[in-house]
N, C-alpha and C. Protein backbone atom coordinates (compact mmCIF):
# COMPACT_ATOMS: atom_id res chain seq x y z
N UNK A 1 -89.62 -60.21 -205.47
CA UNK A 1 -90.53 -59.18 -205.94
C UNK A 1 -90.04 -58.67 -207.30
N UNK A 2 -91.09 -58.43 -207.87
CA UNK A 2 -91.13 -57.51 -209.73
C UNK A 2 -89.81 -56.51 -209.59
N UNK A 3 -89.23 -56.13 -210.32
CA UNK A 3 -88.48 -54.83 -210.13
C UNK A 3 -88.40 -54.40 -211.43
N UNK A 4 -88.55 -53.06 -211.36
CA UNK A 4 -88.95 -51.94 -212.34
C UNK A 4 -88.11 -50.89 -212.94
N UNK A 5 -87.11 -51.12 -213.47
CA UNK A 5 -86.23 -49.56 -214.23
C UNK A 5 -87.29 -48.04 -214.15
N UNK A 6 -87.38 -47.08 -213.40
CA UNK A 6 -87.79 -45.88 -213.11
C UNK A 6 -88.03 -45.49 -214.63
N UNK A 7 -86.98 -45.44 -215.37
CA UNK A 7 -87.31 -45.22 -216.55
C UNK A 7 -88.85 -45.56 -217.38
N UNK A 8 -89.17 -46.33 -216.91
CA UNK A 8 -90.38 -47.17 -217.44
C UNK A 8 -91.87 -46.62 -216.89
N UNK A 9 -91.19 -46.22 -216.01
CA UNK A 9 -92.51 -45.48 -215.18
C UNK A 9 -93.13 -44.29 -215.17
N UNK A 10 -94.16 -43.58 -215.15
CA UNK A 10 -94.22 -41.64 -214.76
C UNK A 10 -94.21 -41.39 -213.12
N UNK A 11 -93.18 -40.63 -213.09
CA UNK A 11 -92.91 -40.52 -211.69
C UNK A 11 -94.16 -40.33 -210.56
N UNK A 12 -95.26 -39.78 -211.32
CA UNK A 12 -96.93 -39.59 -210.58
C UNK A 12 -97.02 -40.95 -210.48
N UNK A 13 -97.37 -42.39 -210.86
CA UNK A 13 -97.59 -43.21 -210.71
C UNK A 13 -96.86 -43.76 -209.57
N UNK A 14 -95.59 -43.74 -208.77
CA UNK A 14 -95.25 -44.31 -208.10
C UNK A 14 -95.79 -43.72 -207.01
N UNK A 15 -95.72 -44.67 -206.00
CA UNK A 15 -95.92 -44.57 -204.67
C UNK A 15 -95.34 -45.18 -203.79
N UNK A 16 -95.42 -45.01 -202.36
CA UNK A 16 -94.30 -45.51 -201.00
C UNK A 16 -93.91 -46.54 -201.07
N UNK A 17 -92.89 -47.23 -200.56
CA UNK A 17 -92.57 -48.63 -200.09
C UNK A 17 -91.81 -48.69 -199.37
N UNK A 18 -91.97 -49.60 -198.10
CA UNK A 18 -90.92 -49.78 -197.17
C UNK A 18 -90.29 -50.68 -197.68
N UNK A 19 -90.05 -51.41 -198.76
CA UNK A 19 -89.19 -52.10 -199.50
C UNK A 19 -87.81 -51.62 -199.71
N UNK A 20 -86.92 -52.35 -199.13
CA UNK A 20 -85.69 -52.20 -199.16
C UNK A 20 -84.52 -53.28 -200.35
N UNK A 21 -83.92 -52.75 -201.01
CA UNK A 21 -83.18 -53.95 -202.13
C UNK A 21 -81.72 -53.78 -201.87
N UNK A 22 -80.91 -55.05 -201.89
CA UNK A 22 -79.65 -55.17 -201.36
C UNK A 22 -79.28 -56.07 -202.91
N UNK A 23 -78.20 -55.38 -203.41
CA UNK A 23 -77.27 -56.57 -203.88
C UNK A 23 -76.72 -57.55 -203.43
N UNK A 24 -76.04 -58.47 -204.17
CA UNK A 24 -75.49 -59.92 -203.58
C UNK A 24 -73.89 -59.64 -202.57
N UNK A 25 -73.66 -58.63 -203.05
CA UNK A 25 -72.46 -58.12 -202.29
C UNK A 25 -73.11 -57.12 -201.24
N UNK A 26 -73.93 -56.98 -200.84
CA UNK A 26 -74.39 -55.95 -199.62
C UNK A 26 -74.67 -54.86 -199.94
N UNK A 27 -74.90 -54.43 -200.84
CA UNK A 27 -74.95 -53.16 -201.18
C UNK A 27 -76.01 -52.49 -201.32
N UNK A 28 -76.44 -51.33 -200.55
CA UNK A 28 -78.04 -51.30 -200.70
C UNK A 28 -78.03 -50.32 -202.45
N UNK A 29 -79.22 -50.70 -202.91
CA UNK A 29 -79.77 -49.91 -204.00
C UNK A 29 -80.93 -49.20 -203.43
N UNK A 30 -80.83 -48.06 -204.21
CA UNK A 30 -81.99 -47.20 -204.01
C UNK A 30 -83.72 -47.39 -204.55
N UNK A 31 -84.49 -47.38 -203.51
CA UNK A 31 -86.22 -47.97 -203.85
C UNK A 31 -86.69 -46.34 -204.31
N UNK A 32 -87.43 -46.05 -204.87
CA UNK A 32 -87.99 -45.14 -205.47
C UNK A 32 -89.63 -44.90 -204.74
N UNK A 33 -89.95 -46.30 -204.95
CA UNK A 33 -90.95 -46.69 -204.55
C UNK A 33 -92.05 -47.96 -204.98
N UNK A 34 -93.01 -48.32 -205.32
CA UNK A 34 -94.01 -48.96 -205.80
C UNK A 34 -94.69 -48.77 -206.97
N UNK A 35 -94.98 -49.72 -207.91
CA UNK A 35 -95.89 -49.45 -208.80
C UNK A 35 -96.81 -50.43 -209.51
N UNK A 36 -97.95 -50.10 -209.90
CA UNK A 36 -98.68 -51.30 -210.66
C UNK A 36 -98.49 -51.20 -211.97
N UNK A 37 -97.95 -51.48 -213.12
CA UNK A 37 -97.76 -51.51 -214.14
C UNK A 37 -98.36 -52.41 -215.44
N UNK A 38 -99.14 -51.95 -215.86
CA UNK A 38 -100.00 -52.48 -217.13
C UNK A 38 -99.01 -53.17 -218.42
N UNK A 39 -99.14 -53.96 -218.68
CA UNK A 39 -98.15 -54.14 -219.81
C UNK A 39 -98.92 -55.57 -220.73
N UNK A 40 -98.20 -55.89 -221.83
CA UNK A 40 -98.49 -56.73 -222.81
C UNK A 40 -97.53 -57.26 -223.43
N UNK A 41 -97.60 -58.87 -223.85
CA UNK A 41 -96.45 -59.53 -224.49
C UNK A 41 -97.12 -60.76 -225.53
N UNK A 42 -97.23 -60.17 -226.77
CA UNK A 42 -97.80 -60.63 -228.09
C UNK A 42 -99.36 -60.45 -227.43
N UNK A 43 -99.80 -61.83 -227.61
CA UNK A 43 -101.35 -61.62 -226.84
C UNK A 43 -101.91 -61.65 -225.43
N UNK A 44 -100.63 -61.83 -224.65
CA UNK A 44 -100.55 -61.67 -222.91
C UNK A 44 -100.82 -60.55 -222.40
N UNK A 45 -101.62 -60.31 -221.63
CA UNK A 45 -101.82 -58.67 -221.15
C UNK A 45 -101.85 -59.28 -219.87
N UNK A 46 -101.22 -57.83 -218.87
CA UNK A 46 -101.39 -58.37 -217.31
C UNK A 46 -100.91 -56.99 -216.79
N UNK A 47 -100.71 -57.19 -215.39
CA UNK A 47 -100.15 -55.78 -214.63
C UNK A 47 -98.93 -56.21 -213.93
N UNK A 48 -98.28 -55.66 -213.45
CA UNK A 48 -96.55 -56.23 -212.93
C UNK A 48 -96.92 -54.73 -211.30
N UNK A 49 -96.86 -55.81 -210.65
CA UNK A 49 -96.68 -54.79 -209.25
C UNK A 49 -95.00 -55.46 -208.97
N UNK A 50 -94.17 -53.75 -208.92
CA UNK A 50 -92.86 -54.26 -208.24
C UNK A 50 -92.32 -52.48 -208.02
N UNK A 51 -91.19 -52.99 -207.11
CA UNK A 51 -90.46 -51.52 -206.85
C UNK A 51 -89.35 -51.35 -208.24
N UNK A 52 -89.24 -49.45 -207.78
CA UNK A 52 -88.89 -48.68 -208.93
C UNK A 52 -87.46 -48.42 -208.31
N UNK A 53 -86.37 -48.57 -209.29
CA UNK A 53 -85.44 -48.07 -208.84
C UNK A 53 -84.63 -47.64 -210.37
N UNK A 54 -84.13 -46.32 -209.83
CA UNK A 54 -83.03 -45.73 -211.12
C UNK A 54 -82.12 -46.92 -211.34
N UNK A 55 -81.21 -47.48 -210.34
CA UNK A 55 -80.67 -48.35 -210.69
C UNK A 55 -80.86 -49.87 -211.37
N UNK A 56 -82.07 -49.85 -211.77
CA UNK A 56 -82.56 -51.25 -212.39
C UNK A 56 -82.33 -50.93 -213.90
N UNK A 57 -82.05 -51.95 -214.79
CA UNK A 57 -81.47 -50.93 -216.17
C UNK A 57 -83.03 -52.59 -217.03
N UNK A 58 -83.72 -53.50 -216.78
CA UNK A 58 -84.46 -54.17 -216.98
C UNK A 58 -85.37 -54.53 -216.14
N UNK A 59 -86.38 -54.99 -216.65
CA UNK A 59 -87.73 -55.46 -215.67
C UNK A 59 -87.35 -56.43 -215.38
N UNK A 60 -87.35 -57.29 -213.83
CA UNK A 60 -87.16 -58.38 -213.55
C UNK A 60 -88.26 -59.10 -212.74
N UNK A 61 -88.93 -60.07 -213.73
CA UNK A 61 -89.98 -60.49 -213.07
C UNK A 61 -89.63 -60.92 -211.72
N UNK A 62 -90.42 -61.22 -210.92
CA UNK A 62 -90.37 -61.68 -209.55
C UNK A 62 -91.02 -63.14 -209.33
N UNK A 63 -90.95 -63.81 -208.19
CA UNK A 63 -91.16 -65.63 -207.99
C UNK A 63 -92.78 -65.04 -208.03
N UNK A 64 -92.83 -63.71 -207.08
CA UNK A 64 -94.34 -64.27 -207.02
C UNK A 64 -95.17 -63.77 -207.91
N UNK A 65 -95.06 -62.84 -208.95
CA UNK A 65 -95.52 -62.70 -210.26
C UNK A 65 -95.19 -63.85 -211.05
N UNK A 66 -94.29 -64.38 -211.00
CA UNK A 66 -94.26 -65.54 -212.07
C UNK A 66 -94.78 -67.04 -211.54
N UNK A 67 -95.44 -67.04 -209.73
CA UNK A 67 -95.91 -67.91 -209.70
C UNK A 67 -97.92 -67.69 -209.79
N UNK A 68 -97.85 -65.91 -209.69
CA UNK A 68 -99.65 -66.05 -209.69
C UNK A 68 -99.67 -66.05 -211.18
N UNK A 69 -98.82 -65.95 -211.94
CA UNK A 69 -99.78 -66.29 -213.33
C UNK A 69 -99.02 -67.58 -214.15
N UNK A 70 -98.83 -68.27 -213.10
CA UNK A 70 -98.41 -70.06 -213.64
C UNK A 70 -97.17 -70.29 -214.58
N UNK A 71 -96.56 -69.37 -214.82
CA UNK A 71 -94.94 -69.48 -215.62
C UNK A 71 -94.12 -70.44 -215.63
N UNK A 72 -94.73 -71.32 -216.69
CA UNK A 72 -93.10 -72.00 -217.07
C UNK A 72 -91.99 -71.84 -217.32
N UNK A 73 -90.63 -72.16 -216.36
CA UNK A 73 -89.68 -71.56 -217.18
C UNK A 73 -88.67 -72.85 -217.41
N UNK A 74 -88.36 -73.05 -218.68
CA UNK A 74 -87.71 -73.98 -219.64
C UNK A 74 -86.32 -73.83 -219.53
N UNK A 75 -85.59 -74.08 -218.93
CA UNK A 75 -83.96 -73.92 -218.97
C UNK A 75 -83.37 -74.88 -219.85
N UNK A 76 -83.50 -75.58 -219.99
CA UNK A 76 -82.89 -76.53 -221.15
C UNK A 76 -83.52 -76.09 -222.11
N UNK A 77 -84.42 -75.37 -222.27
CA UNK A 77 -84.68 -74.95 -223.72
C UNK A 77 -85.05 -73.33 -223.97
N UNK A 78 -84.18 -72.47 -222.97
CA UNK A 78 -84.25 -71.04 -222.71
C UNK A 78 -85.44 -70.65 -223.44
N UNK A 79 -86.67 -70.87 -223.06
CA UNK A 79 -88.05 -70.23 -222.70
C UNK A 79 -88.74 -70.52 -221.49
N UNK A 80 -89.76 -69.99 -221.83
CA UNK A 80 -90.96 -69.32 -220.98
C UNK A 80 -92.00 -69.76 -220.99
N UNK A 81 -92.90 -70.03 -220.87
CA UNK A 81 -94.07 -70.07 -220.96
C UNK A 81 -95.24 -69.59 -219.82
N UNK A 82 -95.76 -68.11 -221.09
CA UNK A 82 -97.11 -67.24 -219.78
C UNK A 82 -98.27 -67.70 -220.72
N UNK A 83 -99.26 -68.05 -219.76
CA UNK A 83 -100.74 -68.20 -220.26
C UNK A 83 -100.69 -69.52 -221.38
N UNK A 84 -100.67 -68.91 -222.65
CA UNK A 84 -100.85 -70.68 -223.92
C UNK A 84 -99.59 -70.18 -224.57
N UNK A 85 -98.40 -69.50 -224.57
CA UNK A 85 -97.95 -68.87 -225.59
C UNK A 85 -96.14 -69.23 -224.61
N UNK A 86 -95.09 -69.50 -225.60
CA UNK A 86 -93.41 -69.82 -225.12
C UNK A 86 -93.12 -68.38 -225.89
N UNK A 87 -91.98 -68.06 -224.91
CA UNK A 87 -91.35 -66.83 -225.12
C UNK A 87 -89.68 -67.75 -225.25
N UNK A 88 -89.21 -67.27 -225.98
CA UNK A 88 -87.39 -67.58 -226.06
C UNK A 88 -86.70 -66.54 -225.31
N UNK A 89 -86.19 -66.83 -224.42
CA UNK A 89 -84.85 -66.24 -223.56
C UNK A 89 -83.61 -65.96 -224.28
N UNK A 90 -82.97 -65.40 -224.48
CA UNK A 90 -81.32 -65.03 -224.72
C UNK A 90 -80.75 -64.80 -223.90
N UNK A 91 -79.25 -65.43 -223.71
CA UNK A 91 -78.84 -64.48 -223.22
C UNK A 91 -77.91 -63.41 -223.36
N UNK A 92 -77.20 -62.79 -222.56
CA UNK A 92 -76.57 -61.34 -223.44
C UNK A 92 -75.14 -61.88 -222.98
N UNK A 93 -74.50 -62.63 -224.42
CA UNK A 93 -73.38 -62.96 -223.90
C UNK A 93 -72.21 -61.97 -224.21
N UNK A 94 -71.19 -61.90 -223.15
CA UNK A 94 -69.84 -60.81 -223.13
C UNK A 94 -70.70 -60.02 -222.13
N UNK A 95 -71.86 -59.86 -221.38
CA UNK A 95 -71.97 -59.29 -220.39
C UNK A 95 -71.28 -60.40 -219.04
N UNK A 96 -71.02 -58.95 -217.65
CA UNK A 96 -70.45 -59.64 -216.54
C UNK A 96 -71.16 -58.92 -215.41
N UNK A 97 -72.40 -59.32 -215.47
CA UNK A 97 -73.39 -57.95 -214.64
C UNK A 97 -73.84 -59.00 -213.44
N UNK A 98 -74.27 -58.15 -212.49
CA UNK A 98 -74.89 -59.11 -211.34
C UNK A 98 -76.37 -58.92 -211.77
N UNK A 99 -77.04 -59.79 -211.76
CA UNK A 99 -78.40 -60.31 -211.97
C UNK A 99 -79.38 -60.50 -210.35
N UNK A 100 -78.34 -61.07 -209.70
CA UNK A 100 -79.07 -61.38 -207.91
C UNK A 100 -79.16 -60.42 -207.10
N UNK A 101 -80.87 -60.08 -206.35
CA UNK A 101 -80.86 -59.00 -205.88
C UNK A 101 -81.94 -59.65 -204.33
N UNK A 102 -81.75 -59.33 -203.29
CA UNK A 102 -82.64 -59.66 -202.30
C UNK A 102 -83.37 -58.52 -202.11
N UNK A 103 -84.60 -58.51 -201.59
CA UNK A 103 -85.67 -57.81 -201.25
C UNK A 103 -85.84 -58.11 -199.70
N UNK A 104 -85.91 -57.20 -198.76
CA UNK A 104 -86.11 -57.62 -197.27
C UNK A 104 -87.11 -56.42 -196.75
N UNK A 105 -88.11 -56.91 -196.28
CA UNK A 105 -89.04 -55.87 -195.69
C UNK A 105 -87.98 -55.48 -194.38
N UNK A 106 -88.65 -53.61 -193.63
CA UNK A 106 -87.70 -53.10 -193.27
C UNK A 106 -89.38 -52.68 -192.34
């Protein structure tokens, strides 16, 4: 599932979720809640449904947002591709952050 930095959001917009998020080491993180989120990338426009949490510090698309709108993703050539248009990936090197997060309905 999408996951959402709170920051990004107005706290009126969120709503419930029995969505629960665990780090790779067990650790639960805190859900805030739900949100549908409108957004745009060059000429891509779309909405991102995912949970809100203070602890998310980036948007992390999700399998099944990136499989309903057909996403290529290029690893040998760190891009993307949404709709007709490649996005380039970086990555943020000298970081040592955990990236892996499970989602388990509760």
């Amino acid at each position: 599932m999408t996951l959402i930095p709170a920051s990004m959001v107005a706290k009126e917009d969120i709503k419930g979720s029995c969505h629960t998020l665990s780090a790779a080491n067990g650790t639960e993180i805190p859900v805030l809640g739900e949100v549908f989120l409108p957004f745009s990338i060059s000429k891509f426009e779309g909405v991102l449904h995912g949970l809100v949490s203070e602890n998310i510090g980036d948007v992390m698309l999700g399998i099944d947002w990136m499989t309903n709108n057909a996403v290529t993703w290029e690893f040998g050539r760190s891009r993307i591709k949404i709709g007709k248009h490649y996005y380039s990936l970086k990555s943020r090197s000298g970081t040592e952050t955990c990236r892996e997060l499970f989602c388990r309905m509760t």
